[in-house]
C-alpha atoms as a PDB file:
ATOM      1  CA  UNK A   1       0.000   0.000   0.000  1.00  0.00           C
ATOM      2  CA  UNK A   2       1.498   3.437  -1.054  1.00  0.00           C
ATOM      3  CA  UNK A   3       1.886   6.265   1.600  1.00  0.00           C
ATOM      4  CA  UNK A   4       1.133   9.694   0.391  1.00  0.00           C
ATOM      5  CA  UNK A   5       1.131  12.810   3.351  1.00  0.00           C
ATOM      6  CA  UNK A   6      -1.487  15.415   2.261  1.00  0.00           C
ATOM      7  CA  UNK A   7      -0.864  18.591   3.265  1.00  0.00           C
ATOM      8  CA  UNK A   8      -3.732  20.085   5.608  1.00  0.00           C
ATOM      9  CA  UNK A   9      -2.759  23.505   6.387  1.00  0.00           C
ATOM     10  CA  UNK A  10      -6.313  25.024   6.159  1.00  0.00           C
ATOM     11  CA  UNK A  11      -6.323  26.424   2.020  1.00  0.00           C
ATOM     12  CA  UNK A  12      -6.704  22.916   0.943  1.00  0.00           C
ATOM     13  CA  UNK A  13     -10.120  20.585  -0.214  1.00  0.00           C
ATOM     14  CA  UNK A  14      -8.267  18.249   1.811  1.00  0.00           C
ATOM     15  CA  UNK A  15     -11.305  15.735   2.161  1.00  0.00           C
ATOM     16  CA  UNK A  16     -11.640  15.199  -1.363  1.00  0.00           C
ATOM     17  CA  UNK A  17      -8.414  14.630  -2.804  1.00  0.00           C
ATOM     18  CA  UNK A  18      -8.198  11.964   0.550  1.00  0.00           C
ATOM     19  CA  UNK A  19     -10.921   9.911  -0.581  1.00  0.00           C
ATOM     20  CA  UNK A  20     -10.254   9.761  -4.246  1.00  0.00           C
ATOM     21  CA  UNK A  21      -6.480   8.515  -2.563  1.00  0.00           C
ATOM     22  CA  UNK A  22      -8.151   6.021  -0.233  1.00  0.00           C
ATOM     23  CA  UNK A  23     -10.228   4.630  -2.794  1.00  0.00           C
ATOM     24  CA  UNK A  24      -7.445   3.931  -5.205  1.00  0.00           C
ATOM     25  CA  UNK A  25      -5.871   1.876  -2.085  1.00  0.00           C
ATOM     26  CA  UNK A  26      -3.550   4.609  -0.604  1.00  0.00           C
ATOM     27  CA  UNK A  27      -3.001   5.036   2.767  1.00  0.00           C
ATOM     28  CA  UNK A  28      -2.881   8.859   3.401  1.00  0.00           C
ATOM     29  CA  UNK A  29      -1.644  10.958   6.502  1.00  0.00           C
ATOM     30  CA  UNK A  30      -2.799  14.258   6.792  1.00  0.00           C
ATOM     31  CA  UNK A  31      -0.348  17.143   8.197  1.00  0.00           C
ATOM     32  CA  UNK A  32       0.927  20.572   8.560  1.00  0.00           C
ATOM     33  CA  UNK A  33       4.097  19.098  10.503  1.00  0.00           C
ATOM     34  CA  UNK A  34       7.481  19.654   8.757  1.00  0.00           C
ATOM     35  CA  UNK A  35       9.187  16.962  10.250  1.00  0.00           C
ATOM     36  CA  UNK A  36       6.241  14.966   9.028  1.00  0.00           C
ATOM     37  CA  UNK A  37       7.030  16.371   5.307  1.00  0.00           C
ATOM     38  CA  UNK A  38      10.660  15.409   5.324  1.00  0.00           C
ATOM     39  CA  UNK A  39       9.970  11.580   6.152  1.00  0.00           C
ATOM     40  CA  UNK A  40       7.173  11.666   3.599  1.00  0.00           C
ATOM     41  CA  UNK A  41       6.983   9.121   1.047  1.00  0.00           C
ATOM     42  CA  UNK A  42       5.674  11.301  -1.660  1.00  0.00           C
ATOM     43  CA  UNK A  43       3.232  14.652  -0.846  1.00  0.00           C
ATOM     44  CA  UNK A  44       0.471  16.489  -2.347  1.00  0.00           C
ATOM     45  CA  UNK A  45      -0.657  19.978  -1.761  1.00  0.00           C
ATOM     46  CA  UNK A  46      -4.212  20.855  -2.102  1.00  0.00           C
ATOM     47  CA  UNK A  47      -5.191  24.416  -2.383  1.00  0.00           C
ATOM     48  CA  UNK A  48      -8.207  26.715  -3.135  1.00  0.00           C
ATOM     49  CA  UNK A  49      -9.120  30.182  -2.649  1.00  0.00           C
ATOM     50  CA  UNK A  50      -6.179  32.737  -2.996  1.00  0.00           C
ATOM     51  CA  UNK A  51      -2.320  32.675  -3.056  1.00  0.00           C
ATOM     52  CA  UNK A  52      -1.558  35.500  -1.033  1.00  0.00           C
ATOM     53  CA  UNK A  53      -3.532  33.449   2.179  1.00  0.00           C
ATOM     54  CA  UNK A  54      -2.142  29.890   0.934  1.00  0.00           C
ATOM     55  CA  UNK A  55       1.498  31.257   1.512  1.00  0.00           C
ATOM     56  CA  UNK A  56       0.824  33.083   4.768  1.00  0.00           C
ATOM     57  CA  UNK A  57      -0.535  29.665   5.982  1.00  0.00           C
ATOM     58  CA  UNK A  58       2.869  27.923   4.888  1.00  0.00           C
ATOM     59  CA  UNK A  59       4.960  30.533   6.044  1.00  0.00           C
ATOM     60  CA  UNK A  60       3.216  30.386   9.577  1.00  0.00           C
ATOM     61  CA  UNK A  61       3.573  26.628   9.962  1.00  0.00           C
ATOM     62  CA  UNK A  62       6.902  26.502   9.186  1.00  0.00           C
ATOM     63  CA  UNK A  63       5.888  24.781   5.604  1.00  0.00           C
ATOM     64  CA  UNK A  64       7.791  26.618   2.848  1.00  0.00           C
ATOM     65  CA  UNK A  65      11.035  25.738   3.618  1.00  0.00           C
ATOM     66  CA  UNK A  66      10.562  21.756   4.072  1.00  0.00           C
ATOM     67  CA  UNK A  67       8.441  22.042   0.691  1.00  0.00           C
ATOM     68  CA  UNK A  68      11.803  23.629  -1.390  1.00  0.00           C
ATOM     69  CA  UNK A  69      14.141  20.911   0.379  1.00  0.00           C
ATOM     70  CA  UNK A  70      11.645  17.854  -0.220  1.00  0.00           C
ATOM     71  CA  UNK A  71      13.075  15.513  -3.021  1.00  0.00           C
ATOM     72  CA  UNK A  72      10.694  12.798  -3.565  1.00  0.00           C
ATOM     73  CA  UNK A  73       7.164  13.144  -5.517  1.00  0.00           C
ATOM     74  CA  UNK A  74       5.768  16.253  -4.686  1.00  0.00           C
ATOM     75  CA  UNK A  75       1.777  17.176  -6.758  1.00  0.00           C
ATOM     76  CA  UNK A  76       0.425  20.437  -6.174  1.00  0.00           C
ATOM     77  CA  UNK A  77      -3.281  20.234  -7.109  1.00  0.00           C
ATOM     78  CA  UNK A  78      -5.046  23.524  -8.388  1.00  0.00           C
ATOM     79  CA  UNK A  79      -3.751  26.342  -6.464  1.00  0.00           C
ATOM     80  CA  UNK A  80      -1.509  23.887  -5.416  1.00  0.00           C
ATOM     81  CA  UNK A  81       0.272  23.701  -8.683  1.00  0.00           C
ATOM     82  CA  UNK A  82       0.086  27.702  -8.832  1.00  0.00           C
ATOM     83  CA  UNK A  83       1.887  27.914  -5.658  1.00  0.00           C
ATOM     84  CA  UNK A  84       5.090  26.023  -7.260  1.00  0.00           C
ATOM     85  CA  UNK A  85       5.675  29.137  -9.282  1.00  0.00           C
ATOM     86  CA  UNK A  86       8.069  32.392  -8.276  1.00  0.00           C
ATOM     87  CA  UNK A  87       5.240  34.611  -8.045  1.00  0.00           C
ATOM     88  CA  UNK A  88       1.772  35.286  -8.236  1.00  0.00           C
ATOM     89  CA  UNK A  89       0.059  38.452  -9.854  1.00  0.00           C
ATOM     90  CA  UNK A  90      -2.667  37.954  -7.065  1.00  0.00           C
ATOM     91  CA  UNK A  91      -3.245  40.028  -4.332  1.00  0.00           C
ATOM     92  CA  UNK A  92      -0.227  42.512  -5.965  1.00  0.00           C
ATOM     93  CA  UNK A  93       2.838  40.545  -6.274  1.00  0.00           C
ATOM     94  CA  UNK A  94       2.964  37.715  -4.224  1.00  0.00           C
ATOM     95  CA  UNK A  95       6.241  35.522  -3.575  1.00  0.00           C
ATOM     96  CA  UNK A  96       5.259  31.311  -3.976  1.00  0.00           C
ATOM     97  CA  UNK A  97       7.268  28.934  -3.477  1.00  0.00           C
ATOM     98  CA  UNK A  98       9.882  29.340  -6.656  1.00  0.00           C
ATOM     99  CA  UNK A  99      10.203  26.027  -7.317  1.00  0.00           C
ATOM    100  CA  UNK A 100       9.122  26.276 -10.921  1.00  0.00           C
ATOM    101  CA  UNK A 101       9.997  29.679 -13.278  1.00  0.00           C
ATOM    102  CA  UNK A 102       7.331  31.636 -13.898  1.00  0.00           C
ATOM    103  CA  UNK A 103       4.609  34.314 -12.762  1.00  0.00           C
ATOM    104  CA  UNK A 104       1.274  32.919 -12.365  1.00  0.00           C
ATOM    105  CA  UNK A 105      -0.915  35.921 -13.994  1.00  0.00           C
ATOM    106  CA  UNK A 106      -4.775  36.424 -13.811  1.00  0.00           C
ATOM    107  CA  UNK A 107      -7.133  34.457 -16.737  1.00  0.00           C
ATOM    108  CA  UNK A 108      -8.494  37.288 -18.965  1.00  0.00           C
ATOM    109  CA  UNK A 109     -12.188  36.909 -19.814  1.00  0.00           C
ATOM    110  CA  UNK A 110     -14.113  36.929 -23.039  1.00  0.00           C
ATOM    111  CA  UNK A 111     -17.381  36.699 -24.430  1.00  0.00           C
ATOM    112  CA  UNK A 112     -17.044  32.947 -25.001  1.00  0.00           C
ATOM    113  CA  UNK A 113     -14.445  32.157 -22.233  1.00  0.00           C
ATOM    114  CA  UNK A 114     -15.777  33.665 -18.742  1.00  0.00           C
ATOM    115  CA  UNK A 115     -12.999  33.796 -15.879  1.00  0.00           C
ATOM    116  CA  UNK A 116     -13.097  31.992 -13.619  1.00  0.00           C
ATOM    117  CA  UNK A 117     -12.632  28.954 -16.230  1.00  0.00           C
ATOM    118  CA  UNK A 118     -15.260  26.510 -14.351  1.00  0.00           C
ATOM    119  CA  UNK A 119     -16.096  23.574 -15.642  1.00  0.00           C
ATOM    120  CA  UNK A 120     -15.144  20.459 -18.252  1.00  0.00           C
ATOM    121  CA  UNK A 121     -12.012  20.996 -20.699  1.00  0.00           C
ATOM    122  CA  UNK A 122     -10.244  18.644 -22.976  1.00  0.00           C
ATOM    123  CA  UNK A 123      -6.163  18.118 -22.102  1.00  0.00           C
ATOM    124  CA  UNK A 124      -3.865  17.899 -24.667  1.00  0.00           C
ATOM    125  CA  UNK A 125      -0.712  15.673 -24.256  1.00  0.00           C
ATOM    126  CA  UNK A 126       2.274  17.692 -24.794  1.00  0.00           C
ATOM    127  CA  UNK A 127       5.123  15.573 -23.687  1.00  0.00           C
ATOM    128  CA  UNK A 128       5.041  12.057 -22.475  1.00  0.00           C
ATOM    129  CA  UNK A 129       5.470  11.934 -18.591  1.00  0.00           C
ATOM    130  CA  UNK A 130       5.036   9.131 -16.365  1.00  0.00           C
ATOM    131  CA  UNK A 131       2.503  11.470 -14.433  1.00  0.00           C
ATOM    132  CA  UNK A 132       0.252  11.157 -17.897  1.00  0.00           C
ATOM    133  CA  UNK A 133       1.055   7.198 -18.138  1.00  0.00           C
ATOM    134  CA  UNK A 134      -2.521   6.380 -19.593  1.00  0.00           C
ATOM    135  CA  UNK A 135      -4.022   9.587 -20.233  1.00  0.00           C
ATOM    136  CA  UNK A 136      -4.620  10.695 -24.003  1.00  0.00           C
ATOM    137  CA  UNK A 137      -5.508  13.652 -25.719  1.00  0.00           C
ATOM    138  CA  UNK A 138      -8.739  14.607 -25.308  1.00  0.00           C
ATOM    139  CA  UNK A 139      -9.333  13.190 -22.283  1.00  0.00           C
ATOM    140  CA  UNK A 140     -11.323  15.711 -19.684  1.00  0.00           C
ATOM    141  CA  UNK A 141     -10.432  17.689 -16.717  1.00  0.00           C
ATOM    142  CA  UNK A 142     -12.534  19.679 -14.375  1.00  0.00           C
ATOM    143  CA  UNK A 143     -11.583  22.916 -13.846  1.00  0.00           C
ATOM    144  CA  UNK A 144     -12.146  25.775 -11.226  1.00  0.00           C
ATOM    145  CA  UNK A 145      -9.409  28.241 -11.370  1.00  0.00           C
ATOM    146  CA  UNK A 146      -9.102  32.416 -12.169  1.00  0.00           C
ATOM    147  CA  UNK A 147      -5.569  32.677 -12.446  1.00  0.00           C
ATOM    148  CA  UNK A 148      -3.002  30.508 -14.862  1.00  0.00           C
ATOM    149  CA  UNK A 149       0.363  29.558 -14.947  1.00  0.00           C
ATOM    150  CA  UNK A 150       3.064  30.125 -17.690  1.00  0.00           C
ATOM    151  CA  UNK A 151       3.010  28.264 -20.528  1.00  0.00           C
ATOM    152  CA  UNK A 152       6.934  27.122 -20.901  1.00  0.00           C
ATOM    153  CA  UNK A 153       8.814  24.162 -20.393  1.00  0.00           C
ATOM    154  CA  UNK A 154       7.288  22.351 -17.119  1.00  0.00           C
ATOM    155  CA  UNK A 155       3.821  22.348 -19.373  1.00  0.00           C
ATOM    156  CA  UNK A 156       3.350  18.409 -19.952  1.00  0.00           C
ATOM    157  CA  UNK A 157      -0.201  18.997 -20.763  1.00  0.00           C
ATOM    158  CA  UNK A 158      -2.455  21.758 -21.597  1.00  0.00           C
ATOM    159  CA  UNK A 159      -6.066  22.541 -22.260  1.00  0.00           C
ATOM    160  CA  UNK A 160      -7.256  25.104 -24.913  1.00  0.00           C
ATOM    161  CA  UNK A 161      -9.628  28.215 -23.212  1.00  0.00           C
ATOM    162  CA  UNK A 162      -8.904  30.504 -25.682  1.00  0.00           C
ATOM    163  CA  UNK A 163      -5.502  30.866 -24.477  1.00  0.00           C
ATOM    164  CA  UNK A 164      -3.165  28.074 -23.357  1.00  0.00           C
ATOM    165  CA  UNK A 165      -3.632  26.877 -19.937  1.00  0.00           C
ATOM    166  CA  UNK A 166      -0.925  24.437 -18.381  1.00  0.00           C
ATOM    167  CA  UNK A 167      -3.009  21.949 -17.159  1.00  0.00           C
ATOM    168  CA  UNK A 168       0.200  19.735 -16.049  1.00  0.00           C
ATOM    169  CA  UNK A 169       3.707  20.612 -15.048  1.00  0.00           C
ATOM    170  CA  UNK A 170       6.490  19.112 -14.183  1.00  0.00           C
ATOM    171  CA  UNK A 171      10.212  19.749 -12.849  1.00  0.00           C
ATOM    172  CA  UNK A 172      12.693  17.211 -11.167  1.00  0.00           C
ATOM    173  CA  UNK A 173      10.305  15.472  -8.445  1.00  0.00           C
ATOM    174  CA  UNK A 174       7.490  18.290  -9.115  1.00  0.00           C
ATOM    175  CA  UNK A 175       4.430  17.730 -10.572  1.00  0.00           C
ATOM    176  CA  UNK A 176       0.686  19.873 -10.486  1.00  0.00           C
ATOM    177  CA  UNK A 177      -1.992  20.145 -11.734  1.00  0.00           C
ATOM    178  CA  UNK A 178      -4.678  23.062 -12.425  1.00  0.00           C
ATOM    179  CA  UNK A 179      -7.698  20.822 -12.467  1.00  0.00           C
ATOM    180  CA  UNK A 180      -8.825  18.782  -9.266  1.00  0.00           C
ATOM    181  CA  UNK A 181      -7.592  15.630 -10.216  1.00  0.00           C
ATOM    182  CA  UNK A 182     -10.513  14.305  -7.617  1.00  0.00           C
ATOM    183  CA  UNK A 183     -13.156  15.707  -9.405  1.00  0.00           C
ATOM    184  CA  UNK A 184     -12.127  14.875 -13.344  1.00  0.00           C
ATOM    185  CA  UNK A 185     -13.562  10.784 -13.103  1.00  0.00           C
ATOM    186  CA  UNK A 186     -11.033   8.431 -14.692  1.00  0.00           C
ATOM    187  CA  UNK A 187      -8.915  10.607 -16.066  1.00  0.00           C
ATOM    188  CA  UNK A 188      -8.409  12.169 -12.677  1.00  0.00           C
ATOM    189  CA  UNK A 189      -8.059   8.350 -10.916  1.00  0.00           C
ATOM    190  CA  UNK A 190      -5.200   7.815 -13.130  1.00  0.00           C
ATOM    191  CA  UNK A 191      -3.237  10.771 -12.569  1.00  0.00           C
ATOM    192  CA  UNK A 192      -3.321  10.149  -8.948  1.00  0.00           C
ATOM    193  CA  UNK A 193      -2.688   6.337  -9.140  1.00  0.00           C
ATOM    194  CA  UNK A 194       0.337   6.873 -11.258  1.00  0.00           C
ATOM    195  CA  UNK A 195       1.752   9.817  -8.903  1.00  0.00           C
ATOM    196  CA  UNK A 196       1.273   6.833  -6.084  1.00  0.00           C
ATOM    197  CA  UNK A 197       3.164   4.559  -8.437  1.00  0.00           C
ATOM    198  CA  UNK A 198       6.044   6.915  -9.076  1.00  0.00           C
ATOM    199  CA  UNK A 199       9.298   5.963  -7.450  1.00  0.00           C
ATOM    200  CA  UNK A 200       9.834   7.480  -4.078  1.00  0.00           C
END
């Protein structure tokens, strides 16, 4: 049974992302304890609602530094996967966790393309990854998200809302996603079960 520590440090949907882990067999511990973090297996970090608060709530717990030393599978899930970026065009300029290049910037609206982007969207593979292992293009991905990170190298898959939206990322032992992974049926249940299956 893999072991995956999810991150509860109160900007998270914590309880979903657990059971979609627990019902593909994992057994998941959550925390906001650093020491718990560095003897993790492999981690995921949840987050909803804006970066300015996520990062106050990692700075306070003592978070941000044991999530830039952490070398095994790490999978930041929606605003998780913003918060892997240098910096964040919400709430001014905010500082993430630089982990990834980029600037996360706000998702302009259009007639045909309101923002926040909520709902169903079809990925497209860009790279192979063992995070995709399974997934094809035009597979769908649930989306709830007002801000979007740069499209540049980490992009491993990306879904078309007028503009490019990274759907995917990855660099080294980091992975996210923009959609919730929980909520995107069997496409979702295969991204997580190969992130358990990814060497530790």
């Amino acid at each position: 049974m893999r072991e995956v520590t999810l991150i509860g440090y109160g900007a998270g949907n914590v309880a979903s992302v657990r059971f979609a882990l627990e019902r593909l067999g994992a057994r998941v511990r959550i925390s906001a304890d650093p020491a718990d973090l560095d003897e993790a297996e492999r981690v995921i970090l949840p987050g909803v609602g804006a970066a300015g608060y996520a990062m106050q709530r990692l700075h306070a717990l003592g978070l941000v530094e044991a999530l830039r030393r952490f070398k095994r599978p790490l999978l930041g899930v929606c605003l998780g996967q913003q918060l892997l970026f240098e910096t964040s065009a919400e709430d001014g300029d905010t500082p993430l966790l630089g982990l990834i290049p980029g600037r996360v910037e706000a998702l302009l609206p259009a007639p045909s393309r309101p923002s926040p982007h909520m709902g169903w969207s079809r990925l497209s593979i860009r790279r192979p990854d063992p995070l995709l292992e399974g997934i094809k293009d035009g597979d769908w991905a649930y989306f709830v998200h007002g801000f979007v990170c740069p499209d540049g190298p980490a992009t491993i898959a990306a879904a078309d809302y007028g503009v490019p939206v990274p759907a995917v990322v990855n660099s080294a032992n980091r992975w996210g996603c923009q959609f919730h992974p929980e909520r995107s049926a069997a496409a979702g249940a295969r991204i997580l079960k190969n992130f358990l299956e990814l060497p530790a």
